[in-house]
Protein backbone atom coordinates (compact mmCIF):
# COMPACT_ATOMS: atom_id res chain seq x y z
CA UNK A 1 -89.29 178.75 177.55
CA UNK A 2 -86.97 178.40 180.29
CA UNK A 3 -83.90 178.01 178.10
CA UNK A 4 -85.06 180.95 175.91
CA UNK A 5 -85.68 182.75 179.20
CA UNK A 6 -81.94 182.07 180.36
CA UNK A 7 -80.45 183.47 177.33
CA UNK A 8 -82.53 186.48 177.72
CA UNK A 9 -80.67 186.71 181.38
CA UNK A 10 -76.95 186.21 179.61
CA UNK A 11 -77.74 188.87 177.18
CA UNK A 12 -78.90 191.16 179.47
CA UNK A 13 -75.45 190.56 181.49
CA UNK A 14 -73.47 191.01 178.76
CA UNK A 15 -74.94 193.75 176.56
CA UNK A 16 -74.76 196.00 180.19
CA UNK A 17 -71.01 195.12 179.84
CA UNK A 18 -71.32 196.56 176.08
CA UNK A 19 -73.14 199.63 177.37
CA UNK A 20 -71.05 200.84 179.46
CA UNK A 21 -68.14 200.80 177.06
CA UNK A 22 -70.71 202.36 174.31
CA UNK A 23 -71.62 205.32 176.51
CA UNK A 24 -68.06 206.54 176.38
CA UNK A 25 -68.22 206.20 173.02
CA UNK A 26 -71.18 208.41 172.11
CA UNK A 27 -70.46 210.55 174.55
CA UNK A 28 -66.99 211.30 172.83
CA UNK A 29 -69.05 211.55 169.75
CA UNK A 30 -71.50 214.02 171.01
CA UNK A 31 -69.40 217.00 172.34
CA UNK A 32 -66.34 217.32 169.89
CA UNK A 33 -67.65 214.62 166.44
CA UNK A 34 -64.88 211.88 166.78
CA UNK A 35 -64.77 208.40 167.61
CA UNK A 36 -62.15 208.06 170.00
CA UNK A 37 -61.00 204.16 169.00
CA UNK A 38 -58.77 204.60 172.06
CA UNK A 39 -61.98 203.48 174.36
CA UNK A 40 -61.97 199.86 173.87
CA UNK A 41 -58.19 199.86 175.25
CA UNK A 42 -59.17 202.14 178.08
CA UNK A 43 -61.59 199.36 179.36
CA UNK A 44 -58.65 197.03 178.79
CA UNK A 45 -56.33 198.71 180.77
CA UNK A 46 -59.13 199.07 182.95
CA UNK A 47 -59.32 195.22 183.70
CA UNK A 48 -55.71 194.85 183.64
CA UNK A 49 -55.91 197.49 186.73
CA UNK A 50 -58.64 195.33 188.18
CA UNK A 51 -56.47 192.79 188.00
CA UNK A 52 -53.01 193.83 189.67
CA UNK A 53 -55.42 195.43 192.87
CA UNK A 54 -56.89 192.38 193.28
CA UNK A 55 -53.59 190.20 193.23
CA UNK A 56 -52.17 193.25 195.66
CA UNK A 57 -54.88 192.40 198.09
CA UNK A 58 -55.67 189.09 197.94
CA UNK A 59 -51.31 189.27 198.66
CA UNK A 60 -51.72 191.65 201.58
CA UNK A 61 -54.77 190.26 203.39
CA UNK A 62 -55.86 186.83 204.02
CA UNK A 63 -59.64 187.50 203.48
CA UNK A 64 -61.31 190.21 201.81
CA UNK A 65 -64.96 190.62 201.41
CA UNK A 66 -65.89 190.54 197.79
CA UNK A 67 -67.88 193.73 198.26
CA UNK A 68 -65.19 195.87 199.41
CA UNK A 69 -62.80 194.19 196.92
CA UNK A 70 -64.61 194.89 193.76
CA UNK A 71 -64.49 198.41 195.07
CA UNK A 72 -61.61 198.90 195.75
CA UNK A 73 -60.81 197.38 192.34
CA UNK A 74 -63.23 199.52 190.30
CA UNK A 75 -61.91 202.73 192.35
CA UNK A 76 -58.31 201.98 191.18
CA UNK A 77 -59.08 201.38 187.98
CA UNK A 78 -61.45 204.03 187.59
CA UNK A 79 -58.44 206.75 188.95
CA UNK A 80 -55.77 205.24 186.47
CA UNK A 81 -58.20 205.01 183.26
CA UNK A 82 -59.03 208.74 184.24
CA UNK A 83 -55.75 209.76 183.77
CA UNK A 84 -54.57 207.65 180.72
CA UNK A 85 -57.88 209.41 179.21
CA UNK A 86 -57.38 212.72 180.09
CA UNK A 87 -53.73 212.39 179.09
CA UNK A 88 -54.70 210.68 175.91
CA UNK A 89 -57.38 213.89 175.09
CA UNK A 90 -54.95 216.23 176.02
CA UNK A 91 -51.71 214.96 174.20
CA UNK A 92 -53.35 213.38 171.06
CA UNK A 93 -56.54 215.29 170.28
CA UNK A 94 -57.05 218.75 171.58
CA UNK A 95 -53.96 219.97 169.21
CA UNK A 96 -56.07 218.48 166.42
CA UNK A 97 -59.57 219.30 167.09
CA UNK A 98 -59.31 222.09 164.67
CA UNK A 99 -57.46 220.27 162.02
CA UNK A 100 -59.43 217.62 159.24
CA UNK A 101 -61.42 215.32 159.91
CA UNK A 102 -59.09 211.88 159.43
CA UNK A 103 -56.14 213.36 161.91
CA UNK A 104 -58.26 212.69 164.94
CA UNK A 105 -59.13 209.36 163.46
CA UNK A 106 -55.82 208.34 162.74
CA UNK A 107 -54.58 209.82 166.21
CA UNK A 108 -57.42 207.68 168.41
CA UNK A 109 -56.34 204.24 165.85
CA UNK A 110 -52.45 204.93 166.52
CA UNK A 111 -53.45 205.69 170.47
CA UNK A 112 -55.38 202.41 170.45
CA UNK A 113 -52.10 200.34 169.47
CA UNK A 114 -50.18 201.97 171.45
CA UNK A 115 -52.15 201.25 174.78
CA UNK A 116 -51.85 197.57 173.43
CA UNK A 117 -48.76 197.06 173.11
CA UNK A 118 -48.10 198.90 176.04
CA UNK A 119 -50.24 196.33 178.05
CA UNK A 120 -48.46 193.35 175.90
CA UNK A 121 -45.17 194.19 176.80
CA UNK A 122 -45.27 195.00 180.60
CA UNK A 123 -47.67 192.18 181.30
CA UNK A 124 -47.36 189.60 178.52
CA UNK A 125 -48.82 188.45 175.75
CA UNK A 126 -50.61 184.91 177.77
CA UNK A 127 -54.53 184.61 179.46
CA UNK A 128 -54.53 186.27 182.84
CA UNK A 129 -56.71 184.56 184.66
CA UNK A 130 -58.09 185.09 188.66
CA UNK A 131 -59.87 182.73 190.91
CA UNK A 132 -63.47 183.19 191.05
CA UNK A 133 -64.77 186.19 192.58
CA UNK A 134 -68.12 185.02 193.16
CA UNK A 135 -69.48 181.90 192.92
CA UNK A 136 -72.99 182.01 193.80
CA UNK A 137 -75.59 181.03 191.85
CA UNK A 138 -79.92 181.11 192.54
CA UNK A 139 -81.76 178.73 190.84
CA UNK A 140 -85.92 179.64 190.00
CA UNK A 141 -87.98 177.38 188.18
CA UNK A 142 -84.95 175.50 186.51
CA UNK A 143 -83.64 179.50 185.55
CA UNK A 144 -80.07 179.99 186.64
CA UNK A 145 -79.01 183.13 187.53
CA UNK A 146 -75.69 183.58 189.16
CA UNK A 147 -74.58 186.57 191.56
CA UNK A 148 -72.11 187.82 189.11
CA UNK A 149 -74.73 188.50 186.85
CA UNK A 150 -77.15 190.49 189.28
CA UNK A 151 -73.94 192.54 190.48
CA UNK A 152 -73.50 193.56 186.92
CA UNK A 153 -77.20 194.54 185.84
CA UNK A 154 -77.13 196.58 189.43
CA UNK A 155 -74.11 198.19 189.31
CA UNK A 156 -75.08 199.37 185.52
CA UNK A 157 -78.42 200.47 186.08
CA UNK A 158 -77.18 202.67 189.33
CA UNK A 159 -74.38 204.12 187.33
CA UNK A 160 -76.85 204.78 184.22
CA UNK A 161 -79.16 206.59 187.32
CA UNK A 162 -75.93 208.64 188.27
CA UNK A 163 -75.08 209.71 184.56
CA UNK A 164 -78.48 210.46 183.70
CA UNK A 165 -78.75 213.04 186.63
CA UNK A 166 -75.50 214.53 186.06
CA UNK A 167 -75.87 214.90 182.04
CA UNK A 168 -79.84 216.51 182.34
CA UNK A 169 -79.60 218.31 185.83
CA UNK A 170 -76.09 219.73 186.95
CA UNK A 171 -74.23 222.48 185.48
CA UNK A 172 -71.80 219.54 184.04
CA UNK A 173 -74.43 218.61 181.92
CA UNK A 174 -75.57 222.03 180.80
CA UNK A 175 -72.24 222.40 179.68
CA UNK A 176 -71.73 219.54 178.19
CA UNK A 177 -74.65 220.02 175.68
CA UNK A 178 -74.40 223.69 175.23
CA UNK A 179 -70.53 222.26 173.48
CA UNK A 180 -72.46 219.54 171.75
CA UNK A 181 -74.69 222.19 169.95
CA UNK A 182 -72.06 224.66 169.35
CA UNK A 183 -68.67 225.10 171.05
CA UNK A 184 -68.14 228.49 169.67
CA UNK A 185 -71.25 230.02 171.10
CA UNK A 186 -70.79 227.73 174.27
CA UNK A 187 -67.10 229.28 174.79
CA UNK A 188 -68.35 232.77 174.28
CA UNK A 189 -71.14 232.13 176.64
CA UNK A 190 -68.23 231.53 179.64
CA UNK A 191 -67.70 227.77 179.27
CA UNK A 192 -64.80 226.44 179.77
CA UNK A 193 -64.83 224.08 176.76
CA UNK A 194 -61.17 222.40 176.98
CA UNK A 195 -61.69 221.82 180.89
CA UNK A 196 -65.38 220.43 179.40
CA UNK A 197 -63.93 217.98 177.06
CA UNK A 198 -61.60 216.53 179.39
CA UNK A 199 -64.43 215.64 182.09
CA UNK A 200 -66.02 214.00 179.11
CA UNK A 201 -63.24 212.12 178.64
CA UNK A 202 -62.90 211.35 182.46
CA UNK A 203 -66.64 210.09 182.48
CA UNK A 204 -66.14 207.92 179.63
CA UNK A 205 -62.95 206.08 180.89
CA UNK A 206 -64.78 205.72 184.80
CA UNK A 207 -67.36 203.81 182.96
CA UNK A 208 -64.79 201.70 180.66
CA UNK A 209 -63.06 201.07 183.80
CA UNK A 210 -66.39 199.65 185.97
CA UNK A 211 -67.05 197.84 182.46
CA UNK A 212 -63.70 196.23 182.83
CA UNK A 213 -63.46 195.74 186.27
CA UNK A 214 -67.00 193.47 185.89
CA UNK A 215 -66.11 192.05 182.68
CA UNK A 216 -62.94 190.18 184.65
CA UNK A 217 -65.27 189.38 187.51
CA UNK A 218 -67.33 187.30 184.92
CA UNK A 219 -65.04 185.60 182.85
CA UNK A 220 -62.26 185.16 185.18
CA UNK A 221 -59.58 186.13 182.71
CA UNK A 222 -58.12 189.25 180.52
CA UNK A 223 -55.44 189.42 178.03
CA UNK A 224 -54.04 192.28 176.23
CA UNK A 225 -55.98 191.87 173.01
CA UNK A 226 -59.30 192.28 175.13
CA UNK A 227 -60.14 196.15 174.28
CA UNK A 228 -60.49 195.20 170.31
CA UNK A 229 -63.32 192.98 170.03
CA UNK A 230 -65.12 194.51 173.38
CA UNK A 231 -64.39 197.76 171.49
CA UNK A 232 -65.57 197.16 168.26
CA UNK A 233 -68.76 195.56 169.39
CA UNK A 234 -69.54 198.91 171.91
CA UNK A 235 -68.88 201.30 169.28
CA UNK A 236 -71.19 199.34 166.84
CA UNK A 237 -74.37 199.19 170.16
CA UNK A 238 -73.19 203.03 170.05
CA UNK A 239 -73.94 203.20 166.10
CA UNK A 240 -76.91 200.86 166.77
CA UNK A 241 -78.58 202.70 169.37
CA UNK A 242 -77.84 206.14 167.72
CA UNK A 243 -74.16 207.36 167.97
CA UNK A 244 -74.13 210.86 170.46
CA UNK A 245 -77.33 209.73 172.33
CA UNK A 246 -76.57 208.08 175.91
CA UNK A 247 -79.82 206.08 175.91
CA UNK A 248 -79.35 204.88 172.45
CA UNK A 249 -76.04 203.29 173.21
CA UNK A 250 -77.70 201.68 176.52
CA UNK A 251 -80.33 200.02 174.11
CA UNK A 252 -77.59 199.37 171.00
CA UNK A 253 -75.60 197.20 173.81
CA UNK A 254 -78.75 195.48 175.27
CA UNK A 255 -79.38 194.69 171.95
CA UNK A 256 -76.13 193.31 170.38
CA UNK A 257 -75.69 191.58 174.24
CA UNK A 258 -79.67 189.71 173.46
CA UNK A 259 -78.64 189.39 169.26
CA UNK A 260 -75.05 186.76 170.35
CA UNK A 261 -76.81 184.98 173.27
CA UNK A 262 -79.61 184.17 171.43
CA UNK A 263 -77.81 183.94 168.17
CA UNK A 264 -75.44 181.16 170.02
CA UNK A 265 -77.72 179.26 171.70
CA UNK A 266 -80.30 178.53 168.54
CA UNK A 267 -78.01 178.31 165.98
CA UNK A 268 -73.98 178.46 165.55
CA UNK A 269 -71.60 180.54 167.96
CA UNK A 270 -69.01 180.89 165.30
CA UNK A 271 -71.33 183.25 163.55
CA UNK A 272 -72.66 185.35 166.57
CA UNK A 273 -70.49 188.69 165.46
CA UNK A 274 -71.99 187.70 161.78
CA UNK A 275 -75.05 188.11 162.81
CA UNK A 276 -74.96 191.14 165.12
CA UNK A 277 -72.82 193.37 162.78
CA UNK A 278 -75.13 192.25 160.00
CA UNK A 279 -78.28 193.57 161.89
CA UNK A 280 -76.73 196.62 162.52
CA UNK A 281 -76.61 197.03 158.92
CA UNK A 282 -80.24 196.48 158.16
CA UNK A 283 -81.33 198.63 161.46
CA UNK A 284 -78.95 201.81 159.44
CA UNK A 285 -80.75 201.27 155.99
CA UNK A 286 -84.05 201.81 157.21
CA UNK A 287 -82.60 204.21 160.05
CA UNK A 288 -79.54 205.85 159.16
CA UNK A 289 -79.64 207.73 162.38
CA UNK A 290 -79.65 204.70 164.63
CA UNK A 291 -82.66 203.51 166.72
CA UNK A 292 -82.95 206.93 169.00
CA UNK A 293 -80.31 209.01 166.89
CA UNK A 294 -81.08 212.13 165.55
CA UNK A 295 -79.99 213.33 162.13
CA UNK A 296 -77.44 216.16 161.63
CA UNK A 297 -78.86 219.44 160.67
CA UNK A 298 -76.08 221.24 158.68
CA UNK A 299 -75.20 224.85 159.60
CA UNK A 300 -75.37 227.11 157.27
């Protein structure tokens, strides 16, 4: 029980990580109907970012509390990814939001290799790895649970809190789902739907960012190829959980976080992304929606 109960603890850690990244995601998904594959390099870059501020002030000062470091480092990270996002949105999709379908797909794939090799060449192809952060760790009843890990559950839950307020009760929000029903009516109505979009955006890559800046407190290390995999597995919690519903991606990366710990502590870790990808399939043939999706209604 107490090893079953301290995988329950790593997948909670890491499917937060996945949520974060999958809220960005669905929230893409929700206002203008494309998946911007872009994301998973935006939380990449936003590690990278995490990275360089914390060499710049572990360089500058002799001692720097960890509190004020990591946010400092999310801050940084959070302004940068804001405006490779916004750029991105602006640049790559807005001339094609009216245009078919694949263009914005093909767009957000080329966008996503480009931010990679961006990263590849100016900081290399090798591990980058950091000393540790925090080092911490509480042990109950033979249950470890180390301080990086309660940072991350906190710092998720408070920023789910903050999005949750400002998609249901602010303007922003009204806004934002007045374009996900209908942009038309919602631009003839007085909203500005471009300026709309590109908060979207913003949101999504603040969230990438604190998903990246935590994901290199906990492993110690980031590489260029580090928005693919992290990527791939968010936008499948987003699919999981119901793509367009914040919530739903939440749950889908709790769930694909619980599905590889536990998958790689009872049987083999080789197969972990086997296993999760192939439960996604089963959830989408009995709900083709997604766990708390809801299905399209066509206009006619």
């Amino acid at each position: 029980m107490q090893y079953f109960i301290q995988q329950l603890i790593n997948g909670l850690t890491l499917g937060s990580i996945y949520g974060l990244i999958a809220i960005g995601y669905t929230m893409v998904y929700g206002i203008i109907g494309m998946i911007n594959f872009a994301h998973g390099d935006i939380f990449m870059v936003g590690a990278f970012t995490a990275l360089i501020v914390f060499l710049i002030l572990v360089g500058l000062f002799y001692s720097v509390p960890v509190v004020v470091a990591l946010l400092i480092m999310m801050i940084v990270a959070m302004l940068l990814t804001s405006l490779y996002n916004w750029t991105i949105e602006k640049v790559a999709y807005r001339p094609l939001r009216g245009s078919f379908r694949l263009a914005p797909l093909i767009t957000a794939i080329g966008m996503s290799i480009a931010l990679s090799n961006f990263v590849q060449v100016t900081q290399g192809p090798r591990n980058k790895p950091i000393p540790p952060m925090v080092s911490q760790v509480y042990t109950i009843e033979g249950i470890s649970v180390s301080l990086k890990q309660i940072i991350i559950v906190v710092v998720t839950a408070a920023l789910l809190a903050i999005f949750w307020y400002l998609v249901n009760k602010t303007s922003l929000g009204r806004a934002q789902r007045a374009c996900e029903q209908d942009r038309k009516m919602a631009a003839l109505l007085g909203i500005d739907v471009d300026r709309t979009i590109s908060i979207t955006f913003i949101m999504g890559a603040c969230l990438a960012a604190v998903a990246g800046t935590l994901f290199l407190m906990y492993y110690g290390v980031v590489v260029f190829s580090d928005g693919f995999v992290p990527g791939v597995k968010a936008f499948t919690a987003a699919v999981l959980g119901g793509i367009g519903s914040i919530p739903g991606a939440v749950l889908g990366g709790l769930l694909i976080g619980f599905i590889e710990s536990m998958w790689s502590a009872y049987f083999s870790i080789d197969y972990k992304d086997v296993a999760a990808f192939s439960i996604l399939a089963i959830v989408l043939i009995f709900l083709p929606s997604g766990i708390l999706g809801r299905p399209e209604v066509e206009k006619v």
